[in-house]
Each structure stands twice: as structure tokens, then as C-alpha cells.
PDB file of N, CA and C in Angstrom:
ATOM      1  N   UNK A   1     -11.792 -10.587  -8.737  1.00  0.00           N
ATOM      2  CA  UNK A   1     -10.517 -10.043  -8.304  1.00  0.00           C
ATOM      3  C   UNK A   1     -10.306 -10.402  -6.842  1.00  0.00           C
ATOM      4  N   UNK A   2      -9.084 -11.016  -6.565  1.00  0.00           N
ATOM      5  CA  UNK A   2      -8.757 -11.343  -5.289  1.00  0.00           C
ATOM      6  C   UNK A   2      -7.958 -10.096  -4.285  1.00  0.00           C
ATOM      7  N   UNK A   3      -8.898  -9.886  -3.099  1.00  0.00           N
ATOM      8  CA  UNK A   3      -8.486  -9.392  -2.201  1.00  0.00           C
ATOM      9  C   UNK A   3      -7.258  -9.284  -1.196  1.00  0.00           C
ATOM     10  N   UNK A   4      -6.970 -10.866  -1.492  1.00  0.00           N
ATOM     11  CA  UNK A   4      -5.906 -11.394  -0.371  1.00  0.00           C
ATOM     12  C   UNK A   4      -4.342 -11.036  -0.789  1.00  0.00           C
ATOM     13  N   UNK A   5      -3.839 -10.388   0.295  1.00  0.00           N
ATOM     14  CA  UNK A   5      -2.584 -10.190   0.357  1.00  0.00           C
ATOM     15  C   UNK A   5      -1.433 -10.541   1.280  1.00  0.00           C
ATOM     16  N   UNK A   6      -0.641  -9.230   1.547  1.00  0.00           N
ATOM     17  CA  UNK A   6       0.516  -9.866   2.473  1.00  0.00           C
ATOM     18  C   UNK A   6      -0.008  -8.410   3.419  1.00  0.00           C
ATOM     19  N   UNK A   7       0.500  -8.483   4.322  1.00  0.00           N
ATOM     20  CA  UNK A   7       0.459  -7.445   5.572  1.00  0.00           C
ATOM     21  C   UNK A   7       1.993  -7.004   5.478  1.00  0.00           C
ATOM     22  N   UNK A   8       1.764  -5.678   5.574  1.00  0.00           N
ATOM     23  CA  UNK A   8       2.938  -5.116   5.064  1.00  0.00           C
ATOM     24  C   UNK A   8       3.942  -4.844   6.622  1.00  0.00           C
ATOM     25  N   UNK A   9       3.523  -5.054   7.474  1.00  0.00           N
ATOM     26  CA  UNK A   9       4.003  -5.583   8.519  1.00  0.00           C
ATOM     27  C   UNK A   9       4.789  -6.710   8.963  1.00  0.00           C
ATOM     28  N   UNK A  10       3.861  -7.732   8.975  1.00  0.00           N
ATOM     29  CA  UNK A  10       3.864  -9.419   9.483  1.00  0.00           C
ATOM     30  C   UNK A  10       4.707 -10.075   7.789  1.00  0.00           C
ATOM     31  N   UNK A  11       3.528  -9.263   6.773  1.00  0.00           N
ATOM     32  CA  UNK A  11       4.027 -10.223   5.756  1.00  0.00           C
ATOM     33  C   UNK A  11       3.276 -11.562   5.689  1.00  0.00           C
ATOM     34  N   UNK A  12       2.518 -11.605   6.250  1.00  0.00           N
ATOM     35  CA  UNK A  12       1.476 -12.868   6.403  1.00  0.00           C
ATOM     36  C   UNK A  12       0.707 -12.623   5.330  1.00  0.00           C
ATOM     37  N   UNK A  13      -0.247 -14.182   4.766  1.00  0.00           N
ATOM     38  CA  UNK A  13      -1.322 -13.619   4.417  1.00  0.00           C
ATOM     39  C   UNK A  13      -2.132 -12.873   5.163  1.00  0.00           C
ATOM     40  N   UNK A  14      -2.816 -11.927   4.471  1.00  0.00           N
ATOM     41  CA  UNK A  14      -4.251 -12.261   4.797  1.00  0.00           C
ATOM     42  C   UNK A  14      -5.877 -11.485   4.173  1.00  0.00           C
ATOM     43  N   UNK A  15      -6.938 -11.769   4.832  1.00  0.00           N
ATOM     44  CA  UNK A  15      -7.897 -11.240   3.115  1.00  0.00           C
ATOM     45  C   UNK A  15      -8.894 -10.287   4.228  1.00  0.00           C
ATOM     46  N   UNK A  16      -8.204  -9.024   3.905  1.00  0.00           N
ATOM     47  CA  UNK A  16      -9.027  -7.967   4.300  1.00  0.00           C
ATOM     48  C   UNK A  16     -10.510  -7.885   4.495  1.00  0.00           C
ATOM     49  N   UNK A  17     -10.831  -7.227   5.491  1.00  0.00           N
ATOM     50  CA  UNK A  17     -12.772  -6.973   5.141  1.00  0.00           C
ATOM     51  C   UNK A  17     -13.204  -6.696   3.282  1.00  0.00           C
ATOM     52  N   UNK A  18     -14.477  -6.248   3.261  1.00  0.00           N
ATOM     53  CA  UNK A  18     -14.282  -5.634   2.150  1.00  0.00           C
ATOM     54  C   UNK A  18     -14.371  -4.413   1.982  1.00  0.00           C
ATOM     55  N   UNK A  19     -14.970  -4.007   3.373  1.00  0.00           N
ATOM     56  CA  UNK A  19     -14.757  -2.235   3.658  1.00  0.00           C
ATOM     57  C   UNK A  19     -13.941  -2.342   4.533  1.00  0.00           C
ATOM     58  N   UNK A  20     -12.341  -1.748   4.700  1.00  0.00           N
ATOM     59  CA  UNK A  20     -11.212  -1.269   5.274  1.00  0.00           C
ATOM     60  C   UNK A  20     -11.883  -0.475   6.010  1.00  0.00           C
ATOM     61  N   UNK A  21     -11.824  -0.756   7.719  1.00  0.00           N
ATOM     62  CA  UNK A  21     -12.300   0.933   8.234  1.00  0.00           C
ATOM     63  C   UNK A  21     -11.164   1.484   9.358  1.00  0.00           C
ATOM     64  N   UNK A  22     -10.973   2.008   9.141  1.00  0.00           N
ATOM     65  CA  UNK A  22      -9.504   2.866  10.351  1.00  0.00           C
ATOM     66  C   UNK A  22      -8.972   2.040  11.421  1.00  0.00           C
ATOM     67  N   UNK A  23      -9.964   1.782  12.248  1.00  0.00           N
ATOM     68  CA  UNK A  23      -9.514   0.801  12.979  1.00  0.00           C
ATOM     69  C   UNK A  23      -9.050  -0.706  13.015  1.00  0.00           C
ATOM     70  N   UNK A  24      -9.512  -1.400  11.934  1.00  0.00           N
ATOM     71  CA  UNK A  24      -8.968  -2.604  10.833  1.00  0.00           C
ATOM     72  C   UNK A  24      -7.439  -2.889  11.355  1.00  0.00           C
ATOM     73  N   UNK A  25      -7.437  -4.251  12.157  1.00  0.00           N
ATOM     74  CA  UNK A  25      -6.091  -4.362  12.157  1.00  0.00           C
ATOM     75  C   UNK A  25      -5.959  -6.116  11.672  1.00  0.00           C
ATOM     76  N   UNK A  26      -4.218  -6.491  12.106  1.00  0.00           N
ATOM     77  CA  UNK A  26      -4.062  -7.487  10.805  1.00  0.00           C
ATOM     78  C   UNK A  26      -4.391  -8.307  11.822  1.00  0.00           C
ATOM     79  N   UNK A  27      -4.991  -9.633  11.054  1.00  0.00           N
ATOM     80  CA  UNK A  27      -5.238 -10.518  12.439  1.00  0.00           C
ATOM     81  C   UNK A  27      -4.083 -11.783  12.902  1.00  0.00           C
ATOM     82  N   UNK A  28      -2.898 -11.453  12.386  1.00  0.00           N
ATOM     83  CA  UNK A  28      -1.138 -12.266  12.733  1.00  0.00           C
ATOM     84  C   UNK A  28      -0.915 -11.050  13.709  1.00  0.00           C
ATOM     85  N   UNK A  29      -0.674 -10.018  13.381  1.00  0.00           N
ATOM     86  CA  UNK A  29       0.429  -9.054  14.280  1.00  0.00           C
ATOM     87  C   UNK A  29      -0.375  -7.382  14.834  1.00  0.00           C
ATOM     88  N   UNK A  30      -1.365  -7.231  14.240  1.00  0.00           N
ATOM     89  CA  UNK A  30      -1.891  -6.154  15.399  1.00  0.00           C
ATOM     90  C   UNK A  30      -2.096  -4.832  14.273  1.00  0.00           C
ATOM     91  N   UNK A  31      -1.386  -4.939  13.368  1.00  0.00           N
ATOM     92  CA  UNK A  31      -0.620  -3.564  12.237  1.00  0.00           C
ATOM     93  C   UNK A  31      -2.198  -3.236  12.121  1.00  0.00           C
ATOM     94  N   UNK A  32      -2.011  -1.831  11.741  1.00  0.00           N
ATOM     95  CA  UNK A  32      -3.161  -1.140  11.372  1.00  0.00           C
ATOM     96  C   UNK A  32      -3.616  -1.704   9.731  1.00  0.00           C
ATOM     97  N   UNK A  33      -4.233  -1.378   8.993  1.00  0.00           N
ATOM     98  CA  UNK A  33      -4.713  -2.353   8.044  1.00  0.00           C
ATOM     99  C   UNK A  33      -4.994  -0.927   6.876  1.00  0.00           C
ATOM    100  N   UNK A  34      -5.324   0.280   7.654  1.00  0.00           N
ATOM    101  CA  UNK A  34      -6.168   1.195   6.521  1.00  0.00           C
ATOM    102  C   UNK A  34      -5.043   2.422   7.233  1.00  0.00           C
ATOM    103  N   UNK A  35      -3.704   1.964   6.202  1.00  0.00           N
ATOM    104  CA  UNK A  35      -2.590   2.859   6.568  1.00  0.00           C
ATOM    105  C   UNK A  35      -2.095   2.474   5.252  1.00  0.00           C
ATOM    106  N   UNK A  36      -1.121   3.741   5.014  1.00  0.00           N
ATOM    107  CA  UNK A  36      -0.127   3.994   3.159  1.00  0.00           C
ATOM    108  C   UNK A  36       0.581   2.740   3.044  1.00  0.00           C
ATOM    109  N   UNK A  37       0.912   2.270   4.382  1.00  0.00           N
ATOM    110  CA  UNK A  37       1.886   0.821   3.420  1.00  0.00           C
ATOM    111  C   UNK A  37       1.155  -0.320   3.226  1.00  0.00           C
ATOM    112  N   UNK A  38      -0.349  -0.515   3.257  1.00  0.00           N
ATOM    113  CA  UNK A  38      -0.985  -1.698   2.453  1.00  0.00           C
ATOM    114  C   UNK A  38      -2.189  -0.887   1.316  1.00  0.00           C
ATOM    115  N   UNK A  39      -1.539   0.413   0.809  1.00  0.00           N
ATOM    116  CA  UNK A  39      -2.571   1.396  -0.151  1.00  0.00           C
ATOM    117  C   UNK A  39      -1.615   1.015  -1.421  1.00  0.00           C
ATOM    118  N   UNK A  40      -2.889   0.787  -3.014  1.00  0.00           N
ATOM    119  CA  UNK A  40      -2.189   0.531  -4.057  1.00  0.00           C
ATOM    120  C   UNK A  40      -1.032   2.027  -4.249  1.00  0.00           C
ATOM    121  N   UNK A  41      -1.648   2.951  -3.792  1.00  0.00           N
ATOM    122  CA  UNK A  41      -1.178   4.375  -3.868  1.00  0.00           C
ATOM    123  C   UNK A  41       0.477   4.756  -3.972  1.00  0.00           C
ATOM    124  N   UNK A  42       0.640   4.213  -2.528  1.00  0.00           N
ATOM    125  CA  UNK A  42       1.981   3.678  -1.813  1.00  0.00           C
ATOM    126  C   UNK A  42       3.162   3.467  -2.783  1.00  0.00           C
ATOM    127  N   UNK A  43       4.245   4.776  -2.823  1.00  0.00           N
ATOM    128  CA  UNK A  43       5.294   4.054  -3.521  1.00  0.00           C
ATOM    129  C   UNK A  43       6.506   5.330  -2.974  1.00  0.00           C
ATOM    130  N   UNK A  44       7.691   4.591  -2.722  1.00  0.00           N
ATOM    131  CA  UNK A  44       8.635   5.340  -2.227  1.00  0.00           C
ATOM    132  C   UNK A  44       9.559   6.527  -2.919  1.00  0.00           C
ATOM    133  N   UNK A  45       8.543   6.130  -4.262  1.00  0.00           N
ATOM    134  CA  UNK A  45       9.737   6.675  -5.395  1.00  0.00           C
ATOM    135  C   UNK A  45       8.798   8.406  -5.750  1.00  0.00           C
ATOM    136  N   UNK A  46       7.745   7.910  -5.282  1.00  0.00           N
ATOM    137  CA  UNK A  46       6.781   9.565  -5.467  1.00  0.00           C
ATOM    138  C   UNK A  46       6.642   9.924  -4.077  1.00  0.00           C
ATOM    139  N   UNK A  47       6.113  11.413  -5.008  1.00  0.00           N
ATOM    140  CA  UNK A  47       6.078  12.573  -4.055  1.00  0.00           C
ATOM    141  C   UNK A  47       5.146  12.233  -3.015  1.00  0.00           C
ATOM    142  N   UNK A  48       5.845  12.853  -2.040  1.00  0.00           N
ATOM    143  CA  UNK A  48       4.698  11.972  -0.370  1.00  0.00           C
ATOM    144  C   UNK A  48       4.523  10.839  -0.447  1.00  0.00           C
ATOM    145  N   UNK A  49       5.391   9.825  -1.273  1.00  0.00           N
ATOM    146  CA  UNK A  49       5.220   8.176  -1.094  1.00  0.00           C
ATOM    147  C   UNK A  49       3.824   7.940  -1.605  1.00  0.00           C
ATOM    148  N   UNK A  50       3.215   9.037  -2.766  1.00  0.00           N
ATOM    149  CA  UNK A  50       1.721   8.681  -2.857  1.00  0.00           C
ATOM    150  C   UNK A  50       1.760   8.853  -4.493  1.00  0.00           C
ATOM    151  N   UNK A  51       1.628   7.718  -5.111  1.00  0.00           N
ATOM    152  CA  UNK A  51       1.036   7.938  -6.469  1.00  0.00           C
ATOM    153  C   UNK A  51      -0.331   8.789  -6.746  1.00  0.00           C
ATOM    154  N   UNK A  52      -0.975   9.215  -5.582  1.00  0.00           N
ATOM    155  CA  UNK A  52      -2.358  10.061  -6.002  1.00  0.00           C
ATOM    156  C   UNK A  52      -1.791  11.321  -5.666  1.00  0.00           C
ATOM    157  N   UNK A  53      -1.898  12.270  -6.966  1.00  0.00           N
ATOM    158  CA  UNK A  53      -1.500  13.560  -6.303  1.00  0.00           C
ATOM    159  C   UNK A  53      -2.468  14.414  -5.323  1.00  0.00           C
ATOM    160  N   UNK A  54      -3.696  13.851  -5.541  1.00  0.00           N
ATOM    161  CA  UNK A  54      -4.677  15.432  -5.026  1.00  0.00           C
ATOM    162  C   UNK A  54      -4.976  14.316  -2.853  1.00  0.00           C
ATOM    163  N   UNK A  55      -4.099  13.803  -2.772  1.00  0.00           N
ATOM    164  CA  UNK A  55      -4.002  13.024  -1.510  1.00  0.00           C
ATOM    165  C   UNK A  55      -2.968  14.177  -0.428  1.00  0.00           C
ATOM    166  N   UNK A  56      -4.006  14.081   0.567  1.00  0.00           N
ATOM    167  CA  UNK A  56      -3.039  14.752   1.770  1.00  0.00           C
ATOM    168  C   UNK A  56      -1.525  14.021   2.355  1.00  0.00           C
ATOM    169  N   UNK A  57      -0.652  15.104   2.473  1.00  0.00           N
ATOM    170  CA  UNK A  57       0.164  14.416   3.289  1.00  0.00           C
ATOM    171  C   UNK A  57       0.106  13.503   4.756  1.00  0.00           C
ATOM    172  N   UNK A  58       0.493  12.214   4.222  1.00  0.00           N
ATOM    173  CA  UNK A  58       0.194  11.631   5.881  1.00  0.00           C
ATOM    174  C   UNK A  58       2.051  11.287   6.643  1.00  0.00           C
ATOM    175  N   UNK A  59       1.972  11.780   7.655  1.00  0.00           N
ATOM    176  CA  UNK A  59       3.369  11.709   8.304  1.00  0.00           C
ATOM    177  C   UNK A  59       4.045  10.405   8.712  1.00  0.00           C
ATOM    178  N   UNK A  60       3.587   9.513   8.886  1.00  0.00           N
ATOM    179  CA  UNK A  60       3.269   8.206   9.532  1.00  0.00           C
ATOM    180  C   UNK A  60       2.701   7.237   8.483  1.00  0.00           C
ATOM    181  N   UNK A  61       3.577   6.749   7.716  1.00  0.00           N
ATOM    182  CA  UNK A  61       3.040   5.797   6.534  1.00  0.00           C
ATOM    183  C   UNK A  61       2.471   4.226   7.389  1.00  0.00           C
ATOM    184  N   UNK A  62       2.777   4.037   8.133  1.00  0.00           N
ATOM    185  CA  UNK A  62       2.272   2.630   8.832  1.00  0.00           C
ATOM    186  C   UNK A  62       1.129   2.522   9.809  1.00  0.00           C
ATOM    187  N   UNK A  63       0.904   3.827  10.178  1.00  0.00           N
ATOM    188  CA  UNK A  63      -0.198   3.927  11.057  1.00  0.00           C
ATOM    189  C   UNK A  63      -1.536   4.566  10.348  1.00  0.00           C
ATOM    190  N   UNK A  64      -2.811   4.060  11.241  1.00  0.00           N
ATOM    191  CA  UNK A  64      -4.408   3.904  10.333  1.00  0.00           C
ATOM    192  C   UNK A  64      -4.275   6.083  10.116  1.00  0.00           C
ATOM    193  N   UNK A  65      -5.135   6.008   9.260  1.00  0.00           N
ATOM    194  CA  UNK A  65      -4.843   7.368   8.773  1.00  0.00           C
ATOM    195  C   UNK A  65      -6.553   7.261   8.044  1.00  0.00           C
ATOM    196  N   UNK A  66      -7.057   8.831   7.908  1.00  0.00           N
ATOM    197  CA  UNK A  66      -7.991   8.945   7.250  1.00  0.00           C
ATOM    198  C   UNK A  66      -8.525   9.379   5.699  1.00  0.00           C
ATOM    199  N   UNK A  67      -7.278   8.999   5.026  1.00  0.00           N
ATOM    200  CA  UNK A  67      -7.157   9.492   3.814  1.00  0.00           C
ATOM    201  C   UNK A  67      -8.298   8.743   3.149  1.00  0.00           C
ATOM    202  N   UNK A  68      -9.082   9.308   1.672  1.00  0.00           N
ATOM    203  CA  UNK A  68     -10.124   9.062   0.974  1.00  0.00           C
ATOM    204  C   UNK A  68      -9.897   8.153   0.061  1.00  0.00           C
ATOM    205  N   UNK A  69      -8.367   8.436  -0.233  1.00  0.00           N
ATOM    206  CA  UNK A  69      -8.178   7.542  -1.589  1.00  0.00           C
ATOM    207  C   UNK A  69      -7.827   6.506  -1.507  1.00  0.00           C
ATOM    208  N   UNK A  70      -7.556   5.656   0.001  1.00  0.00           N
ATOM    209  CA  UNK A  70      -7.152   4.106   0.304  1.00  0.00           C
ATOM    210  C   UNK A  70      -7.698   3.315  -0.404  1.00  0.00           C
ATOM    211  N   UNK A  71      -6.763   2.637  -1.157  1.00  0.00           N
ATOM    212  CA  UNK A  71      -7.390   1.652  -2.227  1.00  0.00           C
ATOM    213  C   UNK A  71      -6.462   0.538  -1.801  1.00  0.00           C
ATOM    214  N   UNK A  72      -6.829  -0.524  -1.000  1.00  0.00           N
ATOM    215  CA  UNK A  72      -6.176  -2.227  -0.758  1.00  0.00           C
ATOM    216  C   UNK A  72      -5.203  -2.330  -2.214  1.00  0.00           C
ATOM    217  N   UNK A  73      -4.004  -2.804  -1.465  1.00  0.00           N
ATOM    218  CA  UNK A  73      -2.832  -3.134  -2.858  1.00  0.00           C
ATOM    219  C   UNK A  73      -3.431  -4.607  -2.250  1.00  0.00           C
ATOM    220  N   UNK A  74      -3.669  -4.900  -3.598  1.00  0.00           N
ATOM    221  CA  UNK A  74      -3.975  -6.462  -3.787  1.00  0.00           C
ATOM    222  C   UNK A  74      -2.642  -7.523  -4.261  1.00  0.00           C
ATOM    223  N   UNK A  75      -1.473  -6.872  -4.321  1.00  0.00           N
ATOM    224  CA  UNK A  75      -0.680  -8.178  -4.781  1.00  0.00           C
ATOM    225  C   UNK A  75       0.155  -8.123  -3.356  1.00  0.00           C
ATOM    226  N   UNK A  76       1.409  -8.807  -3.308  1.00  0.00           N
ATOM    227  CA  UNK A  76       2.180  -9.199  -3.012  1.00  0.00           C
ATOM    228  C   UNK A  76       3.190  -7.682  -3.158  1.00  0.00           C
ATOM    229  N   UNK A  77       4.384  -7.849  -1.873  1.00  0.00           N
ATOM    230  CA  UNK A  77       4.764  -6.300  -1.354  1.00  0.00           C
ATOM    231  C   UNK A  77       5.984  -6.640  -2.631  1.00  0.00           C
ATOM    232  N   UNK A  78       6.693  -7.967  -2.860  1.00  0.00           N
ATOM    233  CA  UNK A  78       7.759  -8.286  -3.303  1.00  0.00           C
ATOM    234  C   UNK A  78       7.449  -8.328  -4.814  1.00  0.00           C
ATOM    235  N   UNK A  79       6.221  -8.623  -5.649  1.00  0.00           N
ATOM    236  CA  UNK A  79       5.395  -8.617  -6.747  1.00  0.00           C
ATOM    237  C   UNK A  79       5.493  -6.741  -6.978  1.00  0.00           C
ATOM    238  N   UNK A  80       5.453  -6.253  -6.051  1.00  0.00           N
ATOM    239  CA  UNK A  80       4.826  -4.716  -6.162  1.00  0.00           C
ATOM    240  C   UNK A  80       6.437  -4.042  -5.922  1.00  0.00           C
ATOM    241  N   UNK A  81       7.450  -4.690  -5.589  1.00  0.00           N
ATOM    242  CA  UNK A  81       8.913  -3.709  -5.518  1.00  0.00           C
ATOM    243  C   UNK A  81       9.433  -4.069  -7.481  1.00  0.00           C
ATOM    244  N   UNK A  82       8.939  -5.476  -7.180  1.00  0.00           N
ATOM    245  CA  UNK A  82       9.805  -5.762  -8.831  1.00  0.00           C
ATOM    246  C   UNK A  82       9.470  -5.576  -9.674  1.00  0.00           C
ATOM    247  N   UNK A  83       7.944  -4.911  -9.612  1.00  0.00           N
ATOM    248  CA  UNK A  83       7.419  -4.149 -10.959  1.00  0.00           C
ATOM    249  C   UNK A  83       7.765  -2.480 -11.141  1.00  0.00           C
ATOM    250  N   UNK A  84       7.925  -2.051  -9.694  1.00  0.00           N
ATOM    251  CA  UNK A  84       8.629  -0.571  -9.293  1.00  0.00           C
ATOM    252  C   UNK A  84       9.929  -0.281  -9.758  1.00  0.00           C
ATOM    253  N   UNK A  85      10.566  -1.161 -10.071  1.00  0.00           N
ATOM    254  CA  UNK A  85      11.959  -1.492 -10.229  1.00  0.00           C
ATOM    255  C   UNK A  85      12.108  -1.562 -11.722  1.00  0.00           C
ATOM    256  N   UNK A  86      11.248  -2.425 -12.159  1.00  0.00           N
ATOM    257  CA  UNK A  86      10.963  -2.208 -14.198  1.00  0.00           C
ATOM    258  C   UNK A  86      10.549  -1.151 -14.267  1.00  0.00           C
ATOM    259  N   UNK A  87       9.648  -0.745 -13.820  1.00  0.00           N
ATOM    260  CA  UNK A  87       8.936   0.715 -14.295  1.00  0.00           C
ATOM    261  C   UNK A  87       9.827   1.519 -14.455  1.00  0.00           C
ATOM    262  N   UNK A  88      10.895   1.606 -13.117  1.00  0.00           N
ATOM    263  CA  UNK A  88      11.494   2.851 -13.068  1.00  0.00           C
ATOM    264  C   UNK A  88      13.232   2.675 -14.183  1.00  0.00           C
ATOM    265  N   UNK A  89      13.266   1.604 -14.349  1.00  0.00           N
ATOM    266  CA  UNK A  89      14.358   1.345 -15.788  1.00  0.00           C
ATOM    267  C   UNK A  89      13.757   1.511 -17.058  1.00  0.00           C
ATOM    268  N   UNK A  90      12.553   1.295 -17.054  1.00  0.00           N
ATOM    269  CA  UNK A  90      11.734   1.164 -18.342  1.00  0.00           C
ATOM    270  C   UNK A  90      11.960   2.833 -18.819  1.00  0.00           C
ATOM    271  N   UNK A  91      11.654   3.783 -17.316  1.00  0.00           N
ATOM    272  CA  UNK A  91      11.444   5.317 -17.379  1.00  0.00           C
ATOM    273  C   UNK A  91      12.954   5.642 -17.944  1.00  0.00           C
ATOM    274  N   UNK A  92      13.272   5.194 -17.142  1.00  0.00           N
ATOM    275  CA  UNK A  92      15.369   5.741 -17.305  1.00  0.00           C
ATOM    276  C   UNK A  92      15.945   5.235 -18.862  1.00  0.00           C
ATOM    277  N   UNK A  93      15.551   4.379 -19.418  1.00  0.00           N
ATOM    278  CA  UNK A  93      16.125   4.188 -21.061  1.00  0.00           C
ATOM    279  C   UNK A  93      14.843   4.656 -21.996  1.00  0.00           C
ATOM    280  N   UNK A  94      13.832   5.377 -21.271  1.00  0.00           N
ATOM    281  CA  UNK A  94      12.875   5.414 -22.481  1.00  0.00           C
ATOM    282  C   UNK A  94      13.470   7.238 -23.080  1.00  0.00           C
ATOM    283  N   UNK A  95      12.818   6.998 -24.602  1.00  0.00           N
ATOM    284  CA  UNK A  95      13.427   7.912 -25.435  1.00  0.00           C
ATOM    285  C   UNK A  95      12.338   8.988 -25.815  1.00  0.00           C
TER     286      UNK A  95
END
């Protein structure tokens, strides 16, 4: 399974450590690295922007944060809106 993504910042590639640690930043633009907007978690459409429910609220989705459940979104930010986007039509006509 490939690590490498986009920086949800820059939008650049690039291929994370393999332990994310708080201070982790991107190496194009500076962005914190182990923050909600590069977590598979991450979605605008749930509660606290967090698909994990038993996850603390973090106030500051772009900045490094110490949450447990950071799990690296491994695809692509534009791969990860247009499947958000089926899901959530798939939800709206399902019977």
C-alpha cells in the first residue's frame, strides 16, 4: 500500500514518514503533516469533520494536533471529494 499523497496545503506530492509525529511538516510548504486535513478521518460532511466518532474535538483542522486516531489519507484530496460526493448521492436515492 502506497503512502504517497498530496499535502493538503501545497497539494504537492509527497510520501510521509512512516510514523507521522506532531511536529512532521510538508517538505514543499511548511504545513503541519499530523493535522485533520491530511487524516483518512477528515470529512466536512460529519460531525466535527471526523468520520471517527469516539475522536476529540479539534478546533483548528490544519494545524498538528494530538489526536490518537490519525490515520494518513493515502489518496489524492480530489480522488477523496469525488468519492464524498457519490457516497453522499448514493445516501440521498438509497431506499
Amino acid at each position: 500500500m502506497t503512502r504517497e499523497s498530496q499535502c493538503f496545503s501545497c497539494k504537492n506530492t509527497i510520501l510521509p514518514p512512516q510514523k507521522i509525529g506532531r511536529r512532521d511538516e510538508c517538505e514543499h510548504c511548511g504545513a503541519d503533516l499530523h493535522c485533520c486535513m491530511n487524516c483518512k478521518f477528515y470529512d466536512t460532511g460529519s460531525y466535527n469533520e471526523c468520520k471517527e466518532p469516539q475522536a476529540s474535538v479539534v478546533r483548528e483542522k490544519d494545524r498538528a494536533n494530538f489526536c490518537d486516531y490519525f490515520t494518513w489519507q493515502s489518496q489524492s484530496f480530489e480522488a477523496d471529494q469525488a468519492q464524498s460526493l457519490k457516497d453522499a448521492a448514493e445516501a440521498l436515492f438509497k431506499k
